[in-house]
N, C-alpha and C. Protein backbone atom coordinates (compact mmCIF):
# COMPACT_ATOMS: atom_id res chain seq x y z
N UNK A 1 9.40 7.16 11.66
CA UNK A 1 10.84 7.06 11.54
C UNK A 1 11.28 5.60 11.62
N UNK A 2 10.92 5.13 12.07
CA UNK A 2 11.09 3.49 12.38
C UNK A 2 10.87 2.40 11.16
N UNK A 3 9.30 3.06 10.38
CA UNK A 3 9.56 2.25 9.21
C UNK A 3 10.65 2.46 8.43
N UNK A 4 11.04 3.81 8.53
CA UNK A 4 12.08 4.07 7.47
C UNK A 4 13.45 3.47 7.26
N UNK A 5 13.42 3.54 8.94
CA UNK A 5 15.04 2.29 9.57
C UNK A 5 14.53 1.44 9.16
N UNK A 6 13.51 0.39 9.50
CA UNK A 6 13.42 -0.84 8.58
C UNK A 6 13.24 -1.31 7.60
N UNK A 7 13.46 0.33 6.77
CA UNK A 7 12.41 -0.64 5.22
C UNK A 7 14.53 -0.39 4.86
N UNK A 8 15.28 1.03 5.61
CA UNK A 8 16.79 0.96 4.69
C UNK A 8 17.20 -0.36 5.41
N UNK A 9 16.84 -0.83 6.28
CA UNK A 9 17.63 -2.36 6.61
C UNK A 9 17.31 -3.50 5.87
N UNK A 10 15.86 -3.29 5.39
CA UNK A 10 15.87 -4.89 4.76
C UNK A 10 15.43 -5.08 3.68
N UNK A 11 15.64 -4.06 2.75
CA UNK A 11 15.36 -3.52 1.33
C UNK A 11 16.87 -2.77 0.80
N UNK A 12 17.63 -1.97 1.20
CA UNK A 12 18.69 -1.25 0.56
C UNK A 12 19.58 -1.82 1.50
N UNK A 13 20.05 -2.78 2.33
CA UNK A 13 21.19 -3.16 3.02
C UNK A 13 21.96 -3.80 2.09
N UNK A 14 21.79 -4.22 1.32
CA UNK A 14 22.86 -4.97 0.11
C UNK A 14 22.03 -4.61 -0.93
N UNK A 15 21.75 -3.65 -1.66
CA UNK A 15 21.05 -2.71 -2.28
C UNK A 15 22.08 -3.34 -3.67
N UNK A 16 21.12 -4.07 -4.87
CA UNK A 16 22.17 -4.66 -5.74
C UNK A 16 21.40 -4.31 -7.24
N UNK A 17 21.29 -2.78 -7.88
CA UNK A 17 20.48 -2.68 -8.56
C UNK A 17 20.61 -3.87 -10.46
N UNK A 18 19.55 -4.22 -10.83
CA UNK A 18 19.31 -4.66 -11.88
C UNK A 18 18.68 -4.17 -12.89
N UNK A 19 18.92 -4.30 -14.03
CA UNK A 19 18.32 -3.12 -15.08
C UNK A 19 16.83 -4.46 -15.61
N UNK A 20 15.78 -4.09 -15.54
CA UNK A 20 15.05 -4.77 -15.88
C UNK A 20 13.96 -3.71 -17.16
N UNK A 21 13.45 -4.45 -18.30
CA UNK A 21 12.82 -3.55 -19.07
C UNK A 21 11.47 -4.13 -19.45
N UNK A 22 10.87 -3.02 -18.95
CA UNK A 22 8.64 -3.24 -18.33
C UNK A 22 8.29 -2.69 -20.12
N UNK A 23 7.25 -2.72 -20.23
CA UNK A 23 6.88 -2.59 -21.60
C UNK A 23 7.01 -1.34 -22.05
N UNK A 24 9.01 -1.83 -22.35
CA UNK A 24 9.66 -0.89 -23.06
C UNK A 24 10.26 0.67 -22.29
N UNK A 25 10.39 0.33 -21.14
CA UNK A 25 10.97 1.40 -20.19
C UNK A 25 11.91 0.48 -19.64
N UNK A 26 13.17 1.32 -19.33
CA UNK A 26 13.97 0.36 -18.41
C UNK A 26 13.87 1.20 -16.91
N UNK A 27 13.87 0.08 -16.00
CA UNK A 27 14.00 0.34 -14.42
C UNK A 27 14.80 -0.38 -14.04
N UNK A 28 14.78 -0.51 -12.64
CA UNK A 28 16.12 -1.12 -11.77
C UNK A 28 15.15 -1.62 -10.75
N UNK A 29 15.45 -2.39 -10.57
CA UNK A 29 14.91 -3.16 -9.64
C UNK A 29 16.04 -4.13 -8.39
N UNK A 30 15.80 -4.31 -7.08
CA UNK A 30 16.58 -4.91 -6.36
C UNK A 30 16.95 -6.27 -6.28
N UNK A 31 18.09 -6.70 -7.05
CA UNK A 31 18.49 -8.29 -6.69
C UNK A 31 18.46 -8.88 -5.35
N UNK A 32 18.96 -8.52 -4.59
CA UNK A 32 19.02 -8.66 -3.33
C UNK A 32 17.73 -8.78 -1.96
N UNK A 33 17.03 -8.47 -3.15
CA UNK A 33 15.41 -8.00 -1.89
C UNK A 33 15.15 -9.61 -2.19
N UNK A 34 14.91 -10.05 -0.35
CA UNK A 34 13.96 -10.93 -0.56
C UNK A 34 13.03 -11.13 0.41
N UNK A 35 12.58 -10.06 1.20
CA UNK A 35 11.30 -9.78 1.52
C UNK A 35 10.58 -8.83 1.13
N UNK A 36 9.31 -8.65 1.58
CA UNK A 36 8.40 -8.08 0.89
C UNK A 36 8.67 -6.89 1.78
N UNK A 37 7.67 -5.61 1.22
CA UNK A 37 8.07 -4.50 1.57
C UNK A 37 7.43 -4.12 2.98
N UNK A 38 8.09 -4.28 4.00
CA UNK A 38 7.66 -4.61 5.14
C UNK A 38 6.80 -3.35 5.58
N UNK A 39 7.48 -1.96 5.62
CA UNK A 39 6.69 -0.93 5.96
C UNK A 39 5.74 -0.25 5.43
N UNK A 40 5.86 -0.82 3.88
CA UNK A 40 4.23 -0.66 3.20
C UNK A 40 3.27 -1.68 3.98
N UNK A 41 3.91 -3.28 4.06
CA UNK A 41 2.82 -3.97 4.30
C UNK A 41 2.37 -3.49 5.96
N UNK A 42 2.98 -2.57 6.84
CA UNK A 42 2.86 -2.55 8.03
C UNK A 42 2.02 -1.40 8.08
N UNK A 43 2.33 -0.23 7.32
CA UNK A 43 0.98 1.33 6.63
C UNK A 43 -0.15 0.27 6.64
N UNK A 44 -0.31 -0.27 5.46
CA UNK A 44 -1.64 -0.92 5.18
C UNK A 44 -2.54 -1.42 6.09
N UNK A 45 -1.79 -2.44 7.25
CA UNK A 45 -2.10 -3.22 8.05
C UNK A 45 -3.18 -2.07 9.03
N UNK A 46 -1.83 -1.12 9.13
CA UNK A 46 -2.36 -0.12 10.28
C UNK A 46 -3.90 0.74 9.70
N UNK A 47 -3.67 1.40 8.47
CA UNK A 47 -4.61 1.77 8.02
C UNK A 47 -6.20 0.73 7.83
N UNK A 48 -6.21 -0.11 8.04
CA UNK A 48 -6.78 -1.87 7.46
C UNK A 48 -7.62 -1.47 9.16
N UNK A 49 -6.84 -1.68 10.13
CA UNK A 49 -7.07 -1.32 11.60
C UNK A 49 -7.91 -0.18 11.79
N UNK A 50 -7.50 0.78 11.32
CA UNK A 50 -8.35 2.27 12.05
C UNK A 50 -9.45 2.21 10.90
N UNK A 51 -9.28 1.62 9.52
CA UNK A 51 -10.52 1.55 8.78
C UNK A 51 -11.81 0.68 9.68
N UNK A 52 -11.31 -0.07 10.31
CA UNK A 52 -12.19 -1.26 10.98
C UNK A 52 -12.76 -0.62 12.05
N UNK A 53 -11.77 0.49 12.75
CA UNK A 53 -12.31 0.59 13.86
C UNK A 53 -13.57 2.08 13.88
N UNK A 54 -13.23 2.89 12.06
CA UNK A 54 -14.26 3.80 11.90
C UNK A 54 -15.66 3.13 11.50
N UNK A 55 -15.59 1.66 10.91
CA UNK A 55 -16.38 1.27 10.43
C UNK A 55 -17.32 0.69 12.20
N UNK A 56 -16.68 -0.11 12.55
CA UNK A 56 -17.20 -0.14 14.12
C UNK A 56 -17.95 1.06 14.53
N UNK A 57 -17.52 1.96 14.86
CA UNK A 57 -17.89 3.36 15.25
C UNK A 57 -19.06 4.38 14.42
N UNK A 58 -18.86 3.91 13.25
CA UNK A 58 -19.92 4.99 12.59
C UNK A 58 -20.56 4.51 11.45
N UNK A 59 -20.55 2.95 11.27
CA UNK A 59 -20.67 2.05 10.26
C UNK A 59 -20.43 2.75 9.25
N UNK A 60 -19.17 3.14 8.74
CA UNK A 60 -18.35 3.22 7.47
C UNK A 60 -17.36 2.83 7.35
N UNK A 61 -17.73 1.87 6.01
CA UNK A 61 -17.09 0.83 5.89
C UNK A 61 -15.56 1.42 4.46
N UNK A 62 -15.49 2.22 4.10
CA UNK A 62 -15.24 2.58 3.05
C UNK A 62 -13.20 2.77 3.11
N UNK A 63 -12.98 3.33 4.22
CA UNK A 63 -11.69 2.97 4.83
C UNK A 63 -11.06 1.77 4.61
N UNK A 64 -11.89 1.07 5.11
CA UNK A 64 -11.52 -0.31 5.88
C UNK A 64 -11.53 -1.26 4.50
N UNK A 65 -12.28 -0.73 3.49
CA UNK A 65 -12.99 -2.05 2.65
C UNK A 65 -11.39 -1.32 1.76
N UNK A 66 -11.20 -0.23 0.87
CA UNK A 66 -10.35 0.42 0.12
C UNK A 66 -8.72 0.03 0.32
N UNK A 67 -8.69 0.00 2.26
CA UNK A 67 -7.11 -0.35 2.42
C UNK A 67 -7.23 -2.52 2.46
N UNK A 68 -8.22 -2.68 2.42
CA UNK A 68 -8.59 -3.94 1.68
C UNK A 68 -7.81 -4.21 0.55
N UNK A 69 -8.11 -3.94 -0.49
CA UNK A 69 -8.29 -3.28 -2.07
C UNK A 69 -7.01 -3.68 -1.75
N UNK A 70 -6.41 -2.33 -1.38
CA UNK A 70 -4.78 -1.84 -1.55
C UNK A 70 -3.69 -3.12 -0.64
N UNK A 71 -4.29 -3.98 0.04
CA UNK A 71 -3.16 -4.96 0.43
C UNK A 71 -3.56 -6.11 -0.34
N UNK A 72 -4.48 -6.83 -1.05
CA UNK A 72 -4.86 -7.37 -2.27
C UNK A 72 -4.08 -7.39 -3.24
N UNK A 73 -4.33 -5.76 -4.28
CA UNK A 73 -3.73 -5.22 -5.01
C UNK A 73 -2.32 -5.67 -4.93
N UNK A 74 -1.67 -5.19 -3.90
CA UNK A 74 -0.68 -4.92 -3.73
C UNK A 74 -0.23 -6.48 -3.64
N UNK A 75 -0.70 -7.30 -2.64
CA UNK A 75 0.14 -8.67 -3.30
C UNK A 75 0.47 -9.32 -4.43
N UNK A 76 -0.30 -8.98 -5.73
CA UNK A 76 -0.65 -9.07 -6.78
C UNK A 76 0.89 -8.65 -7.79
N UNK A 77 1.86 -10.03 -7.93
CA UNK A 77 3.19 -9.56 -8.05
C UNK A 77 2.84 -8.56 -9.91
N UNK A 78 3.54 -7.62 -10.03
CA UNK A 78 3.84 -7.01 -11.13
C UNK A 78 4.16 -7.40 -12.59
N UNK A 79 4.90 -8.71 -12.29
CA UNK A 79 4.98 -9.38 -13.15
C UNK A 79 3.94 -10.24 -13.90
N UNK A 80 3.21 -10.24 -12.90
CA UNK A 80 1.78 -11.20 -13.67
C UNK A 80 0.74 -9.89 -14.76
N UNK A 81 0.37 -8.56 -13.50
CA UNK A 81 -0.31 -7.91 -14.53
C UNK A 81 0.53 -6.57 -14.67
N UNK A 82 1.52 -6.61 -14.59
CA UNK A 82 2.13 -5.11 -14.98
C UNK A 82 2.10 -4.25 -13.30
N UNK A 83 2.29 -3.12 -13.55
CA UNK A 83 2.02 -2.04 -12.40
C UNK A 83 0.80 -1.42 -12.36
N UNK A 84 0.39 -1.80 -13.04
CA UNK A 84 -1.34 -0.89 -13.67
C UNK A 84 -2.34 -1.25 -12.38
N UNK A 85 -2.35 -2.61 -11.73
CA UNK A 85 -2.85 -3.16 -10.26
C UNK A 85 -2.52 -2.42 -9.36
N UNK A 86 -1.31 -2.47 -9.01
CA UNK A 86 -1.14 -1.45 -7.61
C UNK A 86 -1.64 0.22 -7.82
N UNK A 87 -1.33 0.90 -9.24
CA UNK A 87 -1.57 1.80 -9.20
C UNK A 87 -2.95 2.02 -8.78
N UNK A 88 -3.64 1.10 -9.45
CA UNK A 88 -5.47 1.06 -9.72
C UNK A 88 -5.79 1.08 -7.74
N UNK A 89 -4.71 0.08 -6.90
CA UNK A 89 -4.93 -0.15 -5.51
C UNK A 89 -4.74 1.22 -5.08
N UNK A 90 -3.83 1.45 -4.78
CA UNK A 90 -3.18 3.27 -4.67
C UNK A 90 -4.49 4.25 -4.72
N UNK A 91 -5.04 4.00 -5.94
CA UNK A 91 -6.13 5.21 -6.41
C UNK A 91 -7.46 4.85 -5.24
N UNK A 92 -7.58 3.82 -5.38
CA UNK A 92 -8.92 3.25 -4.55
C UNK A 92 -8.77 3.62 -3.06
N UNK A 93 -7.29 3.45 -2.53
CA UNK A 93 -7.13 3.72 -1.26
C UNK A 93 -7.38 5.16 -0.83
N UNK A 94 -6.91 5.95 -2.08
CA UNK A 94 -6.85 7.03 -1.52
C UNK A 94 -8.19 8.04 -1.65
N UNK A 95 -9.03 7.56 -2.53
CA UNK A 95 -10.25 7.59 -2.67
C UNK A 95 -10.93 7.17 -1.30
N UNK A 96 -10.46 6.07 -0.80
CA UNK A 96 -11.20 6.32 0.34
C UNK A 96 -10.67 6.23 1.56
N UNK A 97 -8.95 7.06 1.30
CA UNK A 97 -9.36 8.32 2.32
C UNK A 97 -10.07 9.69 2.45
N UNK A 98 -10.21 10.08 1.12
CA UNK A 98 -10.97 11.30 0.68
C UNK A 98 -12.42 11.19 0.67
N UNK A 99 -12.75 10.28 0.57
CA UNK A 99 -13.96 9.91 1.36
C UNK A 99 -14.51 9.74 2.78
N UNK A 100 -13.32 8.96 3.31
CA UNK A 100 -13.75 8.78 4.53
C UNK A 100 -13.73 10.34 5.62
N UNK A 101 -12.89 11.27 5.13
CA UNK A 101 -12.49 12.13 5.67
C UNK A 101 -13.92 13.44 5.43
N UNK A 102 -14.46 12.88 4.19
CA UNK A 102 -15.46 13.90 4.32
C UNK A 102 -16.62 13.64 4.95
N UNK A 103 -16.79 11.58 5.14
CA UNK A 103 -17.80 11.55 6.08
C UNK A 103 -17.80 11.79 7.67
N UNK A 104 -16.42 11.71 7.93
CA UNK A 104 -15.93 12.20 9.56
C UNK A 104 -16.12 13.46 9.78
N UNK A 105 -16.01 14.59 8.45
CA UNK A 105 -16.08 16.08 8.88
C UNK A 105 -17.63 16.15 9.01
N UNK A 106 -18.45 15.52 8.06
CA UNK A 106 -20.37 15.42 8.95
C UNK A 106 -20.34 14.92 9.98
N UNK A 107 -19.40 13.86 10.35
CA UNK A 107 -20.72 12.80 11.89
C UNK A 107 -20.13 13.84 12.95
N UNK A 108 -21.07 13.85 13.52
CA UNK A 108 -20.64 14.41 14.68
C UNK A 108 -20.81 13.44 16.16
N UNK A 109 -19.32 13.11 16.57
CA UNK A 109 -19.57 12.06 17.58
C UNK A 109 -20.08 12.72 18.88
């Protein structure tokens, strides 16, 4: 709940949409944003953390290396290669949570 208060405080508090057009779609995008997206970058961070700390624990690294990927990715402004990066980050992450989750349902601690 907390990211959510902070991402409507410092992302939609002067919420100033712009019509911008990506190859050949139009979107809206925020004039007004000028930080980065704090409670994604704060998910990641956290996920980045418990990846490290399964990899510690059961040497799997696959968590930890994926939410890697995805805060990489994700700095990687849109404008340079499109959205096709984050999506590609997105997929990898979640790949290895679906991974990591099936090597936790074998180990038995």
């Amino acid at each position: 709940m907390g990211l959510i208060i902070l991402d409507l405080d410092t992302y939609y508090r002067d919420f100033k949409p712009v019509p911008v057009i990506h190859e050949g779609t139009l979107r809206y995008s925020n004039a007004s944003a000028m930080t980065p997206p704090l409670p994604a970058v704060i998910t990641v961070l956290l996920v980045l953390t418990i990846g490290s700390l399964i990899w510690l624990e059961t040497g799997w690294a696959w968590l930890c290396l994926s939410a890697l990927v995805m805060l990489i990715g994700s700095a990687i402004p849109p404008k340079l290669v499109g959205p096709a990066m984050g999506s590609g980050a997105e997929l990898i992450l979640m790949i290895g949570f679906w991974a990591t989750e099936i090597h936790l349902q074998a180990v038995s601690f």
